[in-house]
Protein backbone atom coordinates (compact mmCIF):
# COMPACT_ATOMS: atom_id res chain seq x y z
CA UNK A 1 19.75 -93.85 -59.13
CA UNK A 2 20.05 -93.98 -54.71
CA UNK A 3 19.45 -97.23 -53.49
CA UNK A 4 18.73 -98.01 -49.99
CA UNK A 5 20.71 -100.31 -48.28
CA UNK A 6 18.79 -102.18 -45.57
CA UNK A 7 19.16 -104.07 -42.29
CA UNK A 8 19.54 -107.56 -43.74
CA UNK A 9 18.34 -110.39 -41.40
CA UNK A 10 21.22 -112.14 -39.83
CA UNK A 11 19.92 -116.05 -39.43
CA UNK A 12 16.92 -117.41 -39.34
CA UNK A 13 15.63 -116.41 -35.71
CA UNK A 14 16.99 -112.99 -36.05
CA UNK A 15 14.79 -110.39 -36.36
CA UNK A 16 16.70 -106.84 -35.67
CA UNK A 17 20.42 -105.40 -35.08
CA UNK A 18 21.68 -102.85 -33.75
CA UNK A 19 24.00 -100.61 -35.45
CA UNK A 20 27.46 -100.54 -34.00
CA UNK A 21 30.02 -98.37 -35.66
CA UNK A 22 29.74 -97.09 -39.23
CA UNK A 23 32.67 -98.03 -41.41
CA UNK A 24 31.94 -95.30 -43.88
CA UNK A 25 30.70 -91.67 -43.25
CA UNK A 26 28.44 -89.13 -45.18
CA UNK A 27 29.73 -87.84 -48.66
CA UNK A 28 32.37 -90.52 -48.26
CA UNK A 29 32.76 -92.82 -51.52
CA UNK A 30 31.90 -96.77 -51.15
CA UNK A 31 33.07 -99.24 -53.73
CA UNK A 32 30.55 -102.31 -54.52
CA UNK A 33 30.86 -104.77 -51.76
CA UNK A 34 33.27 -102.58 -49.46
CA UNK A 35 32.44 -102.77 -45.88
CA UNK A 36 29.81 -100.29 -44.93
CA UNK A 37 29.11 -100.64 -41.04
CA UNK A 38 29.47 -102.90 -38.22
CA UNK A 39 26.10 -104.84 -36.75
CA UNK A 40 25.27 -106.38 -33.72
CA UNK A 41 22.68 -108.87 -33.06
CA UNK A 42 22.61 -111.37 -30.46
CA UNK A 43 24.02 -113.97 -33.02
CA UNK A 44 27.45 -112.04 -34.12
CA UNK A 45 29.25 -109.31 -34.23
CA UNK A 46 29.38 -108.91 -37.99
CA UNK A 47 30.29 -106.21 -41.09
CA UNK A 48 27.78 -105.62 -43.63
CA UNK A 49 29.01 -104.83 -47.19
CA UNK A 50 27.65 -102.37 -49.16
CA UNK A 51 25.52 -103.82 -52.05
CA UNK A 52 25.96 -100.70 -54.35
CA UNK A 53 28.67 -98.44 -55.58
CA UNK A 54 28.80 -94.58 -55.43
CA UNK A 55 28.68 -92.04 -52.95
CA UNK A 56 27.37 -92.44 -48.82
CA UNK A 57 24.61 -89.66 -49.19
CA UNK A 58 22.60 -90.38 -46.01
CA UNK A 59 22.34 -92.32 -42.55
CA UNK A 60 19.40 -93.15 -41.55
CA UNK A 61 20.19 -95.28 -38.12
CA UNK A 62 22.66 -93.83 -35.75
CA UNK A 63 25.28 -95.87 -34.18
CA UNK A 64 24.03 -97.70 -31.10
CA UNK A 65 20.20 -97.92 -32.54
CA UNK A 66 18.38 -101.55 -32.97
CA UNK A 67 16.04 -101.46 -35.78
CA UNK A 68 13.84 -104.64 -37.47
CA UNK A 69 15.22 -106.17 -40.30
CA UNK A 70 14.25 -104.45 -43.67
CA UNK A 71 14.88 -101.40 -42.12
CA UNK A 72 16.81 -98.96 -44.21
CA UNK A 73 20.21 -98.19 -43.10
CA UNK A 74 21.61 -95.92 -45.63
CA UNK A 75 21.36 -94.54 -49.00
CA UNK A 76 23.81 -94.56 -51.98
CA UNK A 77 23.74 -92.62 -55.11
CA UNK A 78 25.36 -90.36 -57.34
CA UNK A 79 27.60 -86.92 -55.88
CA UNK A 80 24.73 -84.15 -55.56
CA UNK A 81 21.67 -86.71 -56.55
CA UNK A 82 18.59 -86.76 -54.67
CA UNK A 83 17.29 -89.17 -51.53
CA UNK A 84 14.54 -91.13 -52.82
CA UNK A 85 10.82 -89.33 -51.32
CA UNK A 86 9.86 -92.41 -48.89
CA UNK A 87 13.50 -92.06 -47.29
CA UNK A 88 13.84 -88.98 -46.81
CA UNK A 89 14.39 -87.92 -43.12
CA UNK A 90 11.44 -86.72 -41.20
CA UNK A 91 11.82 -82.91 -40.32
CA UNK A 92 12.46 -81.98 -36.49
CA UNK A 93 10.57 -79.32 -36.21
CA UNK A 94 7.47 -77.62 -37.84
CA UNK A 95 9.32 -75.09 -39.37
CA UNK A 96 11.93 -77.89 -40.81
CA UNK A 97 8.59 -78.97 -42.50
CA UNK A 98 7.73 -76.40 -44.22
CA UNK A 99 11.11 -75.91 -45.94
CA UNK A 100 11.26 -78.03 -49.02
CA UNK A 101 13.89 -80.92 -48.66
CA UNK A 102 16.77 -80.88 -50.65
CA UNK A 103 19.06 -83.68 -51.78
CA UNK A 104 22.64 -81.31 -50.18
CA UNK A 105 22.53 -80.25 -46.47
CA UNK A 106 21.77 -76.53 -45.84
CA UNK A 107 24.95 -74.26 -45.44
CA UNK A 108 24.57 -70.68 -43.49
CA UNK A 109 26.78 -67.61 -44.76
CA UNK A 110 29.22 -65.84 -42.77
CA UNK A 111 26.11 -63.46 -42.09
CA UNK A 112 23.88 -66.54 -40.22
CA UNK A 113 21.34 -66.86 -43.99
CA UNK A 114 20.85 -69.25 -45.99
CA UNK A 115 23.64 -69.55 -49.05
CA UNK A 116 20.78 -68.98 -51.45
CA UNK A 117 21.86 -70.52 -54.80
CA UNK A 118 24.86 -71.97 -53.76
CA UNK A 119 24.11 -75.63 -53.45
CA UNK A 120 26.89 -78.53 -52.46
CA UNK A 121 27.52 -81.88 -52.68
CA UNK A 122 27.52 -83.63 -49.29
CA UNK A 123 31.47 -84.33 -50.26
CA UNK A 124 31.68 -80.69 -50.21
CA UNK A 125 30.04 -80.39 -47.11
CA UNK A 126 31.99 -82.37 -45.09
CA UNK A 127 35.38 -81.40 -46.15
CA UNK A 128 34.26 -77.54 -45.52
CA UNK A 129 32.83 -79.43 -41.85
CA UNK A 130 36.55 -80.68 -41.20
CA UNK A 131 38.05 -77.80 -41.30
CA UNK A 132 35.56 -74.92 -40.72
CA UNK A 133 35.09 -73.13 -43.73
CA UNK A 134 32.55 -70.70 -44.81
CA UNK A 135 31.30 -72.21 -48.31
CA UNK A 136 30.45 -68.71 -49.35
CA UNK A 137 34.02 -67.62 -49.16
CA UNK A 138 35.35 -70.25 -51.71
CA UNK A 139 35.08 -69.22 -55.41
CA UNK A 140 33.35 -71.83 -57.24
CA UNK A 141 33.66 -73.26 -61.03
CA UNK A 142 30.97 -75.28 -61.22
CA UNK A 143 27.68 -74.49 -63.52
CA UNK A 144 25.84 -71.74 -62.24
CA UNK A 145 28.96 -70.91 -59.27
CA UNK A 146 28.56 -74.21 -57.51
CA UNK A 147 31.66 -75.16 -55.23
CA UNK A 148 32.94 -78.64 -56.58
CA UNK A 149 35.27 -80.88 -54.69
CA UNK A 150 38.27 -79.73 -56.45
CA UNK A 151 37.13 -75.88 -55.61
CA UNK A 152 37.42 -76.32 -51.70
CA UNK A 153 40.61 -79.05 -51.83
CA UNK A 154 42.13 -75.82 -54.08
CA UNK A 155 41.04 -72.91 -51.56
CA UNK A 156 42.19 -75.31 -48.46
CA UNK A 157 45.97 -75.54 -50.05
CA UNK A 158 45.89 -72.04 -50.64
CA UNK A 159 45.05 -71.35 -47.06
CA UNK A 160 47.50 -73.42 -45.70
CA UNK A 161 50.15 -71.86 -48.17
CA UNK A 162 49.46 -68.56 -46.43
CA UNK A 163 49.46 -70.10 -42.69
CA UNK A 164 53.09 -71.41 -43.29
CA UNK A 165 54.41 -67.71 -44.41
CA UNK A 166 52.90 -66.19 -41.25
CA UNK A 167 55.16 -66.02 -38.31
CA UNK A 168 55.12 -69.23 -35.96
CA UNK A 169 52.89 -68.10 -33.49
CA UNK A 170 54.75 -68.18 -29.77
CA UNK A 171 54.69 -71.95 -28.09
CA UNK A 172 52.26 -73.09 -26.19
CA UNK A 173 52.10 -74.34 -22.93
CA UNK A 174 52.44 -78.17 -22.74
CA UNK A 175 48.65 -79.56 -21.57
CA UNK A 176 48.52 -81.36 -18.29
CA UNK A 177 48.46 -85.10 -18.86
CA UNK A 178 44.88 -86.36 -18.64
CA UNK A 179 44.21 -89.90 -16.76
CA UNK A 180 42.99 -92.44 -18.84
CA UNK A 181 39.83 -93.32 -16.57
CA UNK A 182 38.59 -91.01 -14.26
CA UNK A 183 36.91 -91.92 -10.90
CA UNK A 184 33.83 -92.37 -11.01
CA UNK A 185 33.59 -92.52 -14.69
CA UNK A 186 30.28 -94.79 -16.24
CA UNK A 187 31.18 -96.55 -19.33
CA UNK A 188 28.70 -96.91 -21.73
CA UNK A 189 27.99 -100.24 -22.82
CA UNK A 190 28.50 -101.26 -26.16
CA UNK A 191 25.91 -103.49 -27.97
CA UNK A 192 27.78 -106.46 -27.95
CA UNK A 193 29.02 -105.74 -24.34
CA UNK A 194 24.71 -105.52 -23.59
CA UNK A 195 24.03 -108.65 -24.98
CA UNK A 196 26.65 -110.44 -23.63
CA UNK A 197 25.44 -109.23 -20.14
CA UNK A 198 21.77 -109.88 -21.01
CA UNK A 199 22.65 -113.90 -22.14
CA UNK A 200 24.51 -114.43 -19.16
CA UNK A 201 22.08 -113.08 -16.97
CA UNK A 202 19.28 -114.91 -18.72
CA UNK A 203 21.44 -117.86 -18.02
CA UNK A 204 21.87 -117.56 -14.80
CA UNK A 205 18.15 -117.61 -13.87
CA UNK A 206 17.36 -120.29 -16.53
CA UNK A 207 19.72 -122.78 -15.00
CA UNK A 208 20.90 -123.79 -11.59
CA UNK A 209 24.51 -124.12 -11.97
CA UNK A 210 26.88 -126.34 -10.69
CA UNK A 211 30.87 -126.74 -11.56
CA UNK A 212 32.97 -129.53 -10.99
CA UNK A 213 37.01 -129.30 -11.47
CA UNK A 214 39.70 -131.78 -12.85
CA UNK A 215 43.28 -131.93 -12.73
CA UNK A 216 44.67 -133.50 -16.17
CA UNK A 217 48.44 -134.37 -16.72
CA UNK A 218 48.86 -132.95 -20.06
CA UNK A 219 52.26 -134.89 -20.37
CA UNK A 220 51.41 -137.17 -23.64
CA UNK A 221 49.67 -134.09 -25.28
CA UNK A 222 52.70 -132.42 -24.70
CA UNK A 223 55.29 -134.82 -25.86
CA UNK A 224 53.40 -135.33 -29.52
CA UNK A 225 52.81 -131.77 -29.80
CA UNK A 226 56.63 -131.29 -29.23
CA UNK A 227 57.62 -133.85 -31.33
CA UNK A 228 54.79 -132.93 -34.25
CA UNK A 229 54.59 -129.01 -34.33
CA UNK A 230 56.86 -127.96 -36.90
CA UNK A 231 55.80 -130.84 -39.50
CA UNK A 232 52.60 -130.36 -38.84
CA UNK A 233 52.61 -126.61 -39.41
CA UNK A 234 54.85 -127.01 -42.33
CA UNK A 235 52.25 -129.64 -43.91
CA UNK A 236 49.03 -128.25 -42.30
CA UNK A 237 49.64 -124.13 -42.35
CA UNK A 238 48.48 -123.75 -39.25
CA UNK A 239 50.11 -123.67 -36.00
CA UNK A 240 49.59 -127.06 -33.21
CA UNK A 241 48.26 -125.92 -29.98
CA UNK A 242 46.13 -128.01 -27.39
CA UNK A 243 42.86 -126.78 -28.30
CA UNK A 244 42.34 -128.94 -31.11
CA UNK A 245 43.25 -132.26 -28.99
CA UNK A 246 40.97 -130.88 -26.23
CA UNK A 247 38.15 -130.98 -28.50
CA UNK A 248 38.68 -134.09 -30.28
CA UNK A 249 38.68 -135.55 -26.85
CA UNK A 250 35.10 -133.56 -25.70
CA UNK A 251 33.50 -134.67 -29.00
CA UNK A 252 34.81 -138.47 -28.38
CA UNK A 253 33.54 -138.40 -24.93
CA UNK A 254 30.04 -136.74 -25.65
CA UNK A 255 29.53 -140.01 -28.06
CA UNK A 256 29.65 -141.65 -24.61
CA UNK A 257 27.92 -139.35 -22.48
CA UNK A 258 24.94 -138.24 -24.99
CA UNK A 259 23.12 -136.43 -22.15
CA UNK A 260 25.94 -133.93 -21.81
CA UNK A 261 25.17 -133.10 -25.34
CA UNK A 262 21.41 -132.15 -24.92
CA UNK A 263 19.30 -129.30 -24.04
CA UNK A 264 16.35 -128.91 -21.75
CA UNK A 265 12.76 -128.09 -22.71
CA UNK A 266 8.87 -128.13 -21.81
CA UNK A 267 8.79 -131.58 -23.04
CA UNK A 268 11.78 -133.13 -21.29
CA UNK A 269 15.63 -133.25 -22.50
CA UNK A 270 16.39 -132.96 -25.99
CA UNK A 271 19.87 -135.09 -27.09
CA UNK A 272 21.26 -133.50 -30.13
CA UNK A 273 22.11 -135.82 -33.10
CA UNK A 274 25.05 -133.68 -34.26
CA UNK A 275 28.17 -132.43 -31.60
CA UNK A 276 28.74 -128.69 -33.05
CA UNK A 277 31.37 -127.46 -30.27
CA UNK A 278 31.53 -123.63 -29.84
CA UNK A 279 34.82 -122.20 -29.21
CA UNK A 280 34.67 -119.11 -27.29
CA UNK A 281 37.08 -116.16 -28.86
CA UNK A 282 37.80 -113.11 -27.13
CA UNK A 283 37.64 -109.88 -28.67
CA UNK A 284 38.25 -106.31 -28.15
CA UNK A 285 34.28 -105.49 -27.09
CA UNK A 286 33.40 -108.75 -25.65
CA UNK A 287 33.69 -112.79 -26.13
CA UNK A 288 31.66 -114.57 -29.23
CA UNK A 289 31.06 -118.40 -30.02
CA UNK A 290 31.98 -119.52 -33.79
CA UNK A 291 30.84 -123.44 -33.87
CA UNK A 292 32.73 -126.45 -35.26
CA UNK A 293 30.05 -128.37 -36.87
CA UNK A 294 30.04 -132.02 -36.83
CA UNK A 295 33.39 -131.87 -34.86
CA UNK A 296 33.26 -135.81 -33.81
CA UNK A 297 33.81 -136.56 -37.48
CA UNK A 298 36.88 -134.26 -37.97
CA UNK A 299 40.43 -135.24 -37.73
CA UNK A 300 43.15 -133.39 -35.25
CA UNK A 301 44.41 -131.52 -38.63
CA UNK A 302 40.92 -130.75 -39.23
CA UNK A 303 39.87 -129.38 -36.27
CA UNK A 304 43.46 -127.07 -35.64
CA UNK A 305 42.57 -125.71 -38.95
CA UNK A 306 39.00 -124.95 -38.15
CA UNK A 307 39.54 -123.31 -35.02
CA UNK A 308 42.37 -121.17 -36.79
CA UNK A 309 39.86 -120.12 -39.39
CA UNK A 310 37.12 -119.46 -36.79
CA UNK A 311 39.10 -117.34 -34.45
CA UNK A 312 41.04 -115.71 -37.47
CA UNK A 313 37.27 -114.82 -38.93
CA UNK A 314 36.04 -113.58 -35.78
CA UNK A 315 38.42 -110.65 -34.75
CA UNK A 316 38.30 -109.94 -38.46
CA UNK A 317 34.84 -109.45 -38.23
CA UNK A 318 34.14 -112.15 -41.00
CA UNK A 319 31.93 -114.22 -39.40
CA UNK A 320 28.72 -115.47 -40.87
CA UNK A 321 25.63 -115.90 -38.48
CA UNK A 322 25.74 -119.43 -39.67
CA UNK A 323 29.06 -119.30 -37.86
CA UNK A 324 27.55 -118.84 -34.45
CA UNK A 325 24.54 -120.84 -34.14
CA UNK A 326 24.04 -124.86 -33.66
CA UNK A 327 26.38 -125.05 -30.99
CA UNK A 328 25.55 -128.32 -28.72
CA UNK A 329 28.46 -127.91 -26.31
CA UNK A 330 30.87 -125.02 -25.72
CA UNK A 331 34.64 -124.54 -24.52
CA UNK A 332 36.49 -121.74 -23.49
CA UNK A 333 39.95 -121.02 -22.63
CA UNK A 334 40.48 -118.77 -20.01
CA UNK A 335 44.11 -119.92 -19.41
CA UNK A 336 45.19 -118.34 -22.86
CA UNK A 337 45.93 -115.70 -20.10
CA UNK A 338 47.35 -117.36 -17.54
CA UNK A 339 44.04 -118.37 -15.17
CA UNK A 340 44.14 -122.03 -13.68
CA UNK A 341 40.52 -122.93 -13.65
CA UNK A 342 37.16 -120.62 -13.33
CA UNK A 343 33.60 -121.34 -13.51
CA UNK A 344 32.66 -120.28 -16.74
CA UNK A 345 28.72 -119.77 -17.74
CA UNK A 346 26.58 -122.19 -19.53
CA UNK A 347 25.36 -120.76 -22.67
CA UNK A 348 22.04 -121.12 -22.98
CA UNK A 349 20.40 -123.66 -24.16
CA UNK A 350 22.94 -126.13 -23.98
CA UNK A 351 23.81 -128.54 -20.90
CA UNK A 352 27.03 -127.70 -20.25
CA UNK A 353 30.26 -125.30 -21.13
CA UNK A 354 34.29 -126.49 -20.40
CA UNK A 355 36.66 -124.20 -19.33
CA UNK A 356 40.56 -124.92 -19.65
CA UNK A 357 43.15 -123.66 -17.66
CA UNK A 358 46.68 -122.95 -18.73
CA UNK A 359 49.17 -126.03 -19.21
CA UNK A 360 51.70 -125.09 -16.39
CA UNK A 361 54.37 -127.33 -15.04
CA UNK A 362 54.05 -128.40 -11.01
CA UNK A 363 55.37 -130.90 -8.95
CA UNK A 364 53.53 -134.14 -8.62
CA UNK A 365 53.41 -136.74 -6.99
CA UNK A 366 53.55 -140.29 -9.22
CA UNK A 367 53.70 -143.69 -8.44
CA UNK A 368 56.62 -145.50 -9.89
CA UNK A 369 57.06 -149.67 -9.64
CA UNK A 370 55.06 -149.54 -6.52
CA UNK A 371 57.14 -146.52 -4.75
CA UNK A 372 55.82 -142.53 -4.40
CA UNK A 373 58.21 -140.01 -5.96
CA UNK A 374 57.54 -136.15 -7.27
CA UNK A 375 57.76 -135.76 -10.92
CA UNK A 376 57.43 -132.30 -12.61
CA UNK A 377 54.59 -132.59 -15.11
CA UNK A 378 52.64 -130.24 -17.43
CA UNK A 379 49.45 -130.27 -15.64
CA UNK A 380 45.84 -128.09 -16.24
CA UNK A 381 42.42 -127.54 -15.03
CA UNK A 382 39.15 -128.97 -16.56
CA UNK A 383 36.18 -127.14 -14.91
CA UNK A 384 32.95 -128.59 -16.27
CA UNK A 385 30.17 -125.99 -15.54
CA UNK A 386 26.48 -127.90 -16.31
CA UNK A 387 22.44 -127.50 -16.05
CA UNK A 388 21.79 -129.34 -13.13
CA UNK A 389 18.71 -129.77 -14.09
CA UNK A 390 19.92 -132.44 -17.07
CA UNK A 391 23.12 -133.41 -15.06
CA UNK A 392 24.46 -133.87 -11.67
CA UNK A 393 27.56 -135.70 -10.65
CA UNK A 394 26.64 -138.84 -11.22
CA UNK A 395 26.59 -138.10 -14.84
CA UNK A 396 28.15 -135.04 -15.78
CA UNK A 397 31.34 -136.48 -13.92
CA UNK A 398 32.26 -138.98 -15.38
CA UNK A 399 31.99 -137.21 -18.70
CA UNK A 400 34.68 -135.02 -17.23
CA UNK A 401 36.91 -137.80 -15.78
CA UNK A 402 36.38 -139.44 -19.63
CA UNK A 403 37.86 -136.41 -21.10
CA UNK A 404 40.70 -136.59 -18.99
CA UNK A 405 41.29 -139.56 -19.89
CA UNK A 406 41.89 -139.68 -23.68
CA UNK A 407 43.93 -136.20 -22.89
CA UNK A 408 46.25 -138.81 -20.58
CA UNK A 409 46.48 -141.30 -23.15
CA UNK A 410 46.84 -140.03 -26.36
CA UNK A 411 49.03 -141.60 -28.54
């Protein structure tokens, strides 16, 4: 029997998604809990799975279309089996209306009408599709001359038996190389590239915004790091890098600057219980935000593991909406490629967002037994972007000059 697979509801405060690429394609075969299509909401970027086995017999939602949840997506069924009545698609025209709907797509003769009694699977119809065969013209063995799967994948060998005997036709002209962007070329946006741009926009005119920079001397980071990494990866299975000591230091220092971790509403500032820091990943079609929960409460092992499973989840696609939502605080590391500091955006509703810079060695100047001398050190950036409606300088910081800090001291 066709079951309908429908637009599942993605969190608890999400009400539609928008399709964004479909994983599998009509008359294609889908195995219980295979991935079925990609959806966007402005939660996550997430696969659904299909909930049935059998074969893709209709689309009902086009890729790039936002429908309510409970909408139906798809149907899957049985090779040749009929859509169920209330799914079936609506006809475009009047005279679509009048012809009764079958289960197999309509396939015109060589002659331009209709095949008659020769009905097809929607397998059948897409491998004659791909490579532009007449249905009519392939003998079929199926009951009452139907064309079966292994009918056209016989009559396609046979043609391409008799295309390698011909001669080799003479060679063609190589084509002109074609630039990858032209000018004046628009882009259309994807729909995680439209709801990135909508949040960030939205927070723009929510909050004034207001950045302040700090320049940390990474050099005790460093030092353990270099003297930890390959024990730690051995023991751990994941791989050392400074995020993990950057965040163990925000969540330490939002235990002492509360108002950092808080949000503002109607009634006045809300100051979260729980410090759930959002790592910012970048991906292929845009950025997303997988949260840490409780992060104050995990250890430097358990937070490099987390953020490895978070970031490894994300560009797979794996993410759960729980994944993205709770965040109280966010970071993101722009100098993974190579930038020194920016001025990233708050995202909304939080206070405040922390952008890193890349670790890069420079000559400073350090104060040894009383006299000045230049020391090469592995320095970076902390820009603290924040609400300055909840913060200004005289609290947001110190927060920043906190973080810094426990970075400077670690031991």
């Amino acid at each position: 029997m066709a079951r309908e697979i429908r637009m599942p509801q993605l969190g608890e405060s999400v009400t539609e998604g928008t399709v964004g690429r479909w994983l599998k394609q009509v008359g294609d075969r889908v195995e219980k809990y295979e991935p079925l299509l990609e959806v966007v909401t402005d939660k996550v970027d997430t696969e659904i799975t299909s909930e049935a086995e059998g074969v893709l017999l209709d689309i009902k939602v086009q890729e790039g279309e936002t429908v309510g949840v409970g909408t139906v997506l798809a149907v899957i069924g049985e090779e040749g089996e009929a859509l169920p009545v209330e799914t079936a698609a609506a006809p475009a025209t009047a005279e679509a209306a009048a012809t009764p709907a079958t289960a197999e797509p309509a396939v015109k003769r060589g002659d331009g009408k209709p095949p008659g009694a020769a009905r097809i699977s929607p397998v059948v119809a897409r491998i004659a599709a791909e490579h532009g065969i007449n249905v009519e013209e392939v003998p079929g063995t199926g009951r009452g001359g139907r064309v079966t799967k292994k009918d056209i994948l016989k009559y396609i060998e046979e043609m391409e038996k008799k295309r390698e005997e011909a001669p080799p036709p003479p060679p063609a002209r190589p084509p002109a190389e074609v630039p990858t962007a032209v000018p004046g070329e628009i882009l259309e946006l994807t729909p995680m590239r439209r709801m990135i741009a909508e949040h960030m926009v939205m927070s723009k005119r929510t909050a004034p915004h207001v950045t302040s920079v700090i320049e940390v001397d990474m050099s005790a980071v460093a030092r353990y790091r270099a003297a930890h990494k390959a024990e730690f990866e051995r023991r751990e299975g994941v791989k050392l890098t400074y995020m993990p000591f950057i965040i163990q230091a925000v969540a330490e220092a939002l235990k002492k600057h509360p108002l950092v971790n808080s949000s503002f509403t109607d009634k006045g500032i809300e100051l979260k219980k729980e410090i759930n820091i959002g790592i910012a990943v970048a991906l292929e079609q845009g950025l997303i935000v997988p949260v840490i929960k409780n992060a104050g409460d995990m250890s430097l092992a358990g937070l490099a593991k987390a953020v490895n499973d978070l970031a490894t989840r994300a560009r797979n696609r794996q993410l759960s909406p729980d994944d993205v939502q709770g965040g109280t605080f966010t970071i993101t590391n722009h100098g993974a490629f190579g930038t020194l500091f920016g001025t990233p955006i708050i995202n909304q509703p939080q206070a405040a967002i922390l952008g890193t810079g890349a670790v890069q060695k420079r000559p400073v100047v350090v104060e040894v037994d009383g006299i000045d001398t230049i020391a090469i050190k592995p320095m970076m950036y902390l820009s603290l972007t924040f609400d300055h409606r909840i913060l200004d300088g005289g609290t947001a910081d110190p927060f920043l000059a906190d973080v810094k800090r426990r970075l400077e001291t670690f031991s």
